[in-house]
N, C-alpha and C. Protein backbone atom coordinates (compact mmCIF):
# COMPACT_ATOMS: atom_id res chain seq x y z
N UNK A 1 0.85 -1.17 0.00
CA UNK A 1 0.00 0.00 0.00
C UNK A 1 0.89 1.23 0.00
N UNK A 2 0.99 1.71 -1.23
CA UNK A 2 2.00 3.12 -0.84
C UNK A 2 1.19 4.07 -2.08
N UNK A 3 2.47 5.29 -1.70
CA UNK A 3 1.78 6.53 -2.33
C UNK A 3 0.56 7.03 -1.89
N UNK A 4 -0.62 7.14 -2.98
CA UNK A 4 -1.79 7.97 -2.37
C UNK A 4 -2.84 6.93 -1.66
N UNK A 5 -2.36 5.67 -1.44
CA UNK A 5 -3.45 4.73 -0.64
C UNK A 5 -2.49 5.09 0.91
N UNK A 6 -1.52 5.07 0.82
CA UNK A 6 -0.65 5.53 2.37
C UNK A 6 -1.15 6.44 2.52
N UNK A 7 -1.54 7.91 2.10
CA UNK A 7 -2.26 9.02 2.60
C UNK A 7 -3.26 8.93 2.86
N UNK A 8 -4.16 8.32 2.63
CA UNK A 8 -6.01 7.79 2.93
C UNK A 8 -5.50 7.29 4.59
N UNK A 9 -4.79 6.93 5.32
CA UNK A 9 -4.63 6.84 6.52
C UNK A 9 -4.20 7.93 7.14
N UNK A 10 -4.26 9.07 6.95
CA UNK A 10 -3.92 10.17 7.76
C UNK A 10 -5.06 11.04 8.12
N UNK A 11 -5.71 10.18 9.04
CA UNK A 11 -6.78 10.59 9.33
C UNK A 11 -7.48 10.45 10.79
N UNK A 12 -8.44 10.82 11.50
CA UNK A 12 -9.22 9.98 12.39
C UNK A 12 -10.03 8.92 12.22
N UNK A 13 -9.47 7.56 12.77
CA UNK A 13 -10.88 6.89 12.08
C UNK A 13 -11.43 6.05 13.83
N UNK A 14 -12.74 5.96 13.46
CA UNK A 14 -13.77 5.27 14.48
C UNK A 14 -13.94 4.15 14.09
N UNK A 15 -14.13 3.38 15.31
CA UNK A 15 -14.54 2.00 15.28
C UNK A 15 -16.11 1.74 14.73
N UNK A 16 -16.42 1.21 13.78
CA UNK A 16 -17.67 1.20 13.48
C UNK A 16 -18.03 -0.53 13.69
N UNK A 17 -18.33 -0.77 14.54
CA UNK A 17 -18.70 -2.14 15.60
C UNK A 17 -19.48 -2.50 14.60
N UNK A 18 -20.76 -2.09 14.31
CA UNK A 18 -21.79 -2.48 13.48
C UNK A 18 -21.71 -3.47 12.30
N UNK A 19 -20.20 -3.11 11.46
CA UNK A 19 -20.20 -3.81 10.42
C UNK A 19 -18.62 -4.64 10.62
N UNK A 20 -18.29 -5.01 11.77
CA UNK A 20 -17.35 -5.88 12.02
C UNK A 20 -18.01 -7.56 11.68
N UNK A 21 -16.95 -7.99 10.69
CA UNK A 21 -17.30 -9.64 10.71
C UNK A 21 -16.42 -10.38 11.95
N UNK A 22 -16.67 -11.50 11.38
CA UNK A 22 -16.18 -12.86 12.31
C UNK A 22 -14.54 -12.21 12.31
N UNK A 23 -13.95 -12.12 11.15
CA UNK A 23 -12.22 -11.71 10.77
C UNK A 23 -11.97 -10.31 10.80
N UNK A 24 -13.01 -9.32 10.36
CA UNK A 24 -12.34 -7.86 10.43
C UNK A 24 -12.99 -7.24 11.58
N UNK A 25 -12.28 -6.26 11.24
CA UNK A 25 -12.73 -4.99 11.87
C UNK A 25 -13.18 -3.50 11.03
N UNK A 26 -14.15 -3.09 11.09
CA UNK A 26 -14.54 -1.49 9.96
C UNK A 26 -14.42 -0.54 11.01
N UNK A 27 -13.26 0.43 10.65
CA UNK A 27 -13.43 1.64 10.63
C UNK A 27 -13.77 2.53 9.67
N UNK A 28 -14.56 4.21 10.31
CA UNK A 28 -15.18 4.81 8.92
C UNK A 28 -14.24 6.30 9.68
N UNK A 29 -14.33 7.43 8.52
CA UNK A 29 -13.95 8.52 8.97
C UNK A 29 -14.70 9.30 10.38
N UNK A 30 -14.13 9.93 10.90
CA UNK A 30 -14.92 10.73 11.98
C UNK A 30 -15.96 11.37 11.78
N UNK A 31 -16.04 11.89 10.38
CA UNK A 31 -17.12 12.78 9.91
C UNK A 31 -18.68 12.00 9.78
N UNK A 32 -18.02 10.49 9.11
CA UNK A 32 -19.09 8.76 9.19
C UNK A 32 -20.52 9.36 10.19
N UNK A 33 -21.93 9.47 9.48
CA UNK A 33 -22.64 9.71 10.28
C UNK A 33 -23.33 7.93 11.05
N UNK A 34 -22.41 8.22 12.01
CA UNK A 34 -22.81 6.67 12.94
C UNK A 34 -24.28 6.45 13.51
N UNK A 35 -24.54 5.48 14.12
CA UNK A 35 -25.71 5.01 15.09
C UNK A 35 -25.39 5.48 16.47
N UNK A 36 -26.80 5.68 17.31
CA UNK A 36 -26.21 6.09 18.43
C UNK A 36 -24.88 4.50 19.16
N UNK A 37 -24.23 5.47 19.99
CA UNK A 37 -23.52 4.08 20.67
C UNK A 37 -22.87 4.51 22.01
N UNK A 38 -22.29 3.52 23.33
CA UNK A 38 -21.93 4.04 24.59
C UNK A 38 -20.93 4.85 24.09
N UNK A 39 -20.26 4.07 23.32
CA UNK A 39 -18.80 5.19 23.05
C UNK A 39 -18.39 4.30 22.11
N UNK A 40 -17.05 4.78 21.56
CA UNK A 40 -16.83 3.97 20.48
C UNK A 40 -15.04 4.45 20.47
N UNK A 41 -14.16 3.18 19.68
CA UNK A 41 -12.51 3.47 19.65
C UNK A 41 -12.09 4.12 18.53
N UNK A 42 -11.30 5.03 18.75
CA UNK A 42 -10.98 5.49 17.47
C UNK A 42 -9.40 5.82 17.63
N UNK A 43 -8.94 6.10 16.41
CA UNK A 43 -7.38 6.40 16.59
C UNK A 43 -7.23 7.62 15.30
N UNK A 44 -6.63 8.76 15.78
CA UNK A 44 -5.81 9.86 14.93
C UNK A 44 -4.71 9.22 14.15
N UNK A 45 -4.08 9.11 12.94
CA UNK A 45 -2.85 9.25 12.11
C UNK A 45 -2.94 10.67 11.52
N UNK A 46 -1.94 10.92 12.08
CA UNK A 46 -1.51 12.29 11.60
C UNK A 46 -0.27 12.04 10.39
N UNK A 47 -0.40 13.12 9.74
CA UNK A 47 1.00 13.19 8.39
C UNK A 47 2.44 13.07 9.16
N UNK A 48 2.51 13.50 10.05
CA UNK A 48 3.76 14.02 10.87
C UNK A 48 4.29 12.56 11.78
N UNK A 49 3.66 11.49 11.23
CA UNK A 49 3.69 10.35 12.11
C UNK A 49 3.22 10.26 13.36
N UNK A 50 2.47 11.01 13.70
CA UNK A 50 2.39 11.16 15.45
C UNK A 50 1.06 10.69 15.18
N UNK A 51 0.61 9.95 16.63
CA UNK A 51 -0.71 9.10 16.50
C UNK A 51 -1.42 10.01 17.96
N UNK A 52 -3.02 9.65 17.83
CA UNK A 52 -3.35 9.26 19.52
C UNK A 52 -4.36 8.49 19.03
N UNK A 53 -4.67 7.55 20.02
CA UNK A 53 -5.26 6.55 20.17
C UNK A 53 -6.58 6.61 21.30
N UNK A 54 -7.44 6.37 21.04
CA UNK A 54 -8.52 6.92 21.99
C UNK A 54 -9.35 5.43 22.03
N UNK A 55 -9.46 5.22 23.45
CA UNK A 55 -10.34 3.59 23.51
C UNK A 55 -11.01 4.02 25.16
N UNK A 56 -11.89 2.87 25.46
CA UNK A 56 -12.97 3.35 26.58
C UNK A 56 -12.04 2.84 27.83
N UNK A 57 -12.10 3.11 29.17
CA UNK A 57 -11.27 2.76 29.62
C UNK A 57 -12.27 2.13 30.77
N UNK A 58 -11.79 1.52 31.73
CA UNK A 58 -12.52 1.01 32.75
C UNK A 58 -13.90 1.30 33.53
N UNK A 59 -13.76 2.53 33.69
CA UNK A 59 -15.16 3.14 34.09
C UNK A 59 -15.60 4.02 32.70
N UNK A 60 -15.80 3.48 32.11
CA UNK A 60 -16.64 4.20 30.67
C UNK A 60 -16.10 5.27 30.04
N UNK A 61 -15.42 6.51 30.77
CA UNK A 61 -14.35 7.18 30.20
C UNK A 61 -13.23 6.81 28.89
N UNK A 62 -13.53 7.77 28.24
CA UNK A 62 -12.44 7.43 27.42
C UNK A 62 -11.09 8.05 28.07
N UNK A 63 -10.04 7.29 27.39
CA UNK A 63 -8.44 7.09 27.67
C UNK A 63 -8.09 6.96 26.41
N UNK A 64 -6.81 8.05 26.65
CA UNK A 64 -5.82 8.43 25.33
C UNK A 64 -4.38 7.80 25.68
N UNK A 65 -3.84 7.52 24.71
CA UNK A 65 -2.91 6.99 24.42
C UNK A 65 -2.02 8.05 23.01
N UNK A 66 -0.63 8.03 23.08
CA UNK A 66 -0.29 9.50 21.96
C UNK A 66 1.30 8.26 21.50
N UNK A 67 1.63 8.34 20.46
CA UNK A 67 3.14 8.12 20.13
C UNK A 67 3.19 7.88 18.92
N UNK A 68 3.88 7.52 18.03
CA UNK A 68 4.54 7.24 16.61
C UNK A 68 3.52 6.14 16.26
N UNK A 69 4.09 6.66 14.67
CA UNK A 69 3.40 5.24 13.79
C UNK A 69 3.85 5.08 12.52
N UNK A 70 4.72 4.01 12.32
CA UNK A 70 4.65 4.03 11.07
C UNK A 70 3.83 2.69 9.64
N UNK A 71 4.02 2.87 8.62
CA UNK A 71 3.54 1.84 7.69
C UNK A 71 4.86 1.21 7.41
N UNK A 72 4.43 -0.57 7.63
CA UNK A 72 5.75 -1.36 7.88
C UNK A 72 5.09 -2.39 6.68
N UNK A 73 5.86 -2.54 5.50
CA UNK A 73 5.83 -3.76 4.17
C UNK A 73 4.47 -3.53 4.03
N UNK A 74 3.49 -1.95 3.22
CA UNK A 74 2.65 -1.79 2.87
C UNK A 74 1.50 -2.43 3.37
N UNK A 75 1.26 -3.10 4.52
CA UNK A 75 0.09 -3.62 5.40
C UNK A 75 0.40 -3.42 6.28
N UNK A 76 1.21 -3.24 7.30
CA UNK A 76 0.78 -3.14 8.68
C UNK A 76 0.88 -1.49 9.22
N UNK A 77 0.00 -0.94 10.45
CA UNK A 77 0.27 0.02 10.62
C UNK A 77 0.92 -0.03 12.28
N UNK A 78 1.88 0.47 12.42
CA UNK A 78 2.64 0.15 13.52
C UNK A 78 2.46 0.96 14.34
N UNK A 79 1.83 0.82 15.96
CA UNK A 79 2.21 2.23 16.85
C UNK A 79 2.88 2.10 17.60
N UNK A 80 3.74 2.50 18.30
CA UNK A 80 4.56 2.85 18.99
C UNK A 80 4.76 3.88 20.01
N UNK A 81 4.83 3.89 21.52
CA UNK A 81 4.80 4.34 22.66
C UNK A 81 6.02 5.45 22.26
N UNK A 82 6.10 6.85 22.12
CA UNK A 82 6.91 7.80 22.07
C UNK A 82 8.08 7.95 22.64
N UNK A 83 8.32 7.77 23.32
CA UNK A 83 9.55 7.94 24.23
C UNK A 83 10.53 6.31 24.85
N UNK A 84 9.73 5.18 24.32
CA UNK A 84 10.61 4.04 24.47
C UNK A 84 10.67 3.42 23.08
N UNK A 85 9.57 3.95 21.98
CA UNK A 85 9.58 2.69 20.89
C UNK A 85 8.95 1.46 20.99
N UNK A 86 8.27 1.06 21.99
CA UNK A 86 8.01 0.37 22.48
C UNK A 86 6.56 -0.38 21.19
N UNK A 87 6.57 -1.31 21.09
CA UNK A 87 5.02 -1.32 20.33
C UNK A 87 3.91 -1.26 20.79
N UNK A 88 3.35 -0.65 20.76
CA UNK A 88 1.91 -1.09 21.58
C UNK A 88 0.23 -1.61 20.70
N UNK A 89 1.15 -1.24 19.23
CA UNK A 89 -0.31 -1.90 18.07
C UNK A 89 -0.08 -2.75 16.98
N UNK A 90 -0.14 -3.53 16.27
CA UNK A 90 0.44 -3.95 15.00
C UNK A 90 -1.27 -4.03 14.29
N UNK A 91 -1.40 -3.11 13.42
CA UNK A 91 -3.02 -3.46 12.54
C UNK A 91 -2.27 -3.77 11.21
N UNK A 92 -3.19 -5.10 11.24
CA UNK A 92 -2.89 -5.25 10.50
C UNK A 92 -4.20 -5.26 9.07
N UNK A 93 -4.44 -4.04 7.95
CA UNK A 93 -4.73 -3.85 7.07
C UNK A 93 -5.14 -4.69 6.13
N UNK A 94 -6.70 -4.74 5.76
CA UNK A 94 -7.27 -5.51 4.65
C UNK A 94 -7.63 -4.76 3.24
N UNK A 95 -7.95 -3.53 3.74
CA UNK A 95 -8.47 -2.67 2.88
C UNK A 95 -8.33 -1.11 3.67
N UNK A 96 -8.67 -0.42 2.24
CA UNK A 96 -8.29 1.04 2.90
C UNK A 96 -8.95 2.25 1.82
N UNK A 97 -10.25 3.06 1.72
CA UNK A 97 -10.19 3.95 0.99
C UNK A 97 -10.69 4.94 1.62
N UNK A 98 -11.64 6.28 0.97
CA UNK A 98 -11.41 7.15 1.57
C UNK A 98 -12.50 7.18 2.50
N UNK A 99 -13.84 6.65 2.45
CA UNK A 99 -14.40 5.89 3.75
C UNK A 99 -14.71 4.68 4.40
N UNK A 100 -13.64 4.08 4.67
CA UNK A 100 -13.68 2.43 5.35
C UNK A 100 -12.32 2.25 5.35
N UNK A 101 -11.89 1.63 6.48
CA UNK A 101 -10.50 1.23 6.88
C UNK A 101 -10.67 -0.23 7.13
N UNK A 102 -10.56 -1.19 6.89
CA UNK A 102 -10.35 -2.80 7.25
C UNK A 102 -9.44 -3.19 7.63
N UNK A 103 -9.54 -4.06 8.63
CA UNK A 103 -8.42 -4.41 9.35
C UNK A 103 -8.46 -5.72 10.18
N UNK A 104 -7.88 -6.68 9.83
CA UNK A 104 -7.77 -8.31 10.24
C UNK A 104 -7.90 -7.99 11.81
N UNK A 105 -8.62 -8.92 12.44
CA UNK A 105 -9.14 -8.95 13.91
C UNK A 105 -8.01 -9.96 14.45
């Protein structure tokens, strides 16, 4: 996945639960007019490589998470904890355009 399909990920995208199968996962853009829901995960890619990561956290609150990311052998998108390198995501990519993100569960 390179060139202008690598830029279609520089974006916010939301977890769209609704149309997850047995194997993927759908995310849609932020703008995606969704169903109501408690909350939902989403993650920022920014151009600049810098991520945040936003998921529900124990008491229903959402919790952020912020560090690097890069695209590793045109499918995977890698994140990485800022200040150790550390990994903390490997998505791995089925599909990708400019509304729907797929991604192996």
């Amino acid at each position: 996945m390179a060139g202008a399909q690598a830029e279609l990920l520089g974006r916010r995208w939301v977890h769209s639960h609704e149309e997850d199968s047995e194997t993927e996962l759908v995310f849609r853009p932020d703008t995606y007019s969704f169903p109501p829901s408690r909350g939902r995960e989403s993650f920022l890619l920014r151009d600049d490589r810098t991520f945040t990561d936003r998921g529900i956290g124990p008491t229903d609150r959402p919790e952020e998470s912020t560090g690097t990311w890069d695209l590793e052998e045109d499918r995977w998108v890698v994140l990485r904890e800022k200040d150790t390198n550390v990994v903390l995501r490997r998505l791995d990519i089925q599909s990708v355009s400019e509304d729907r993100l797929v991604l192996r569960k």
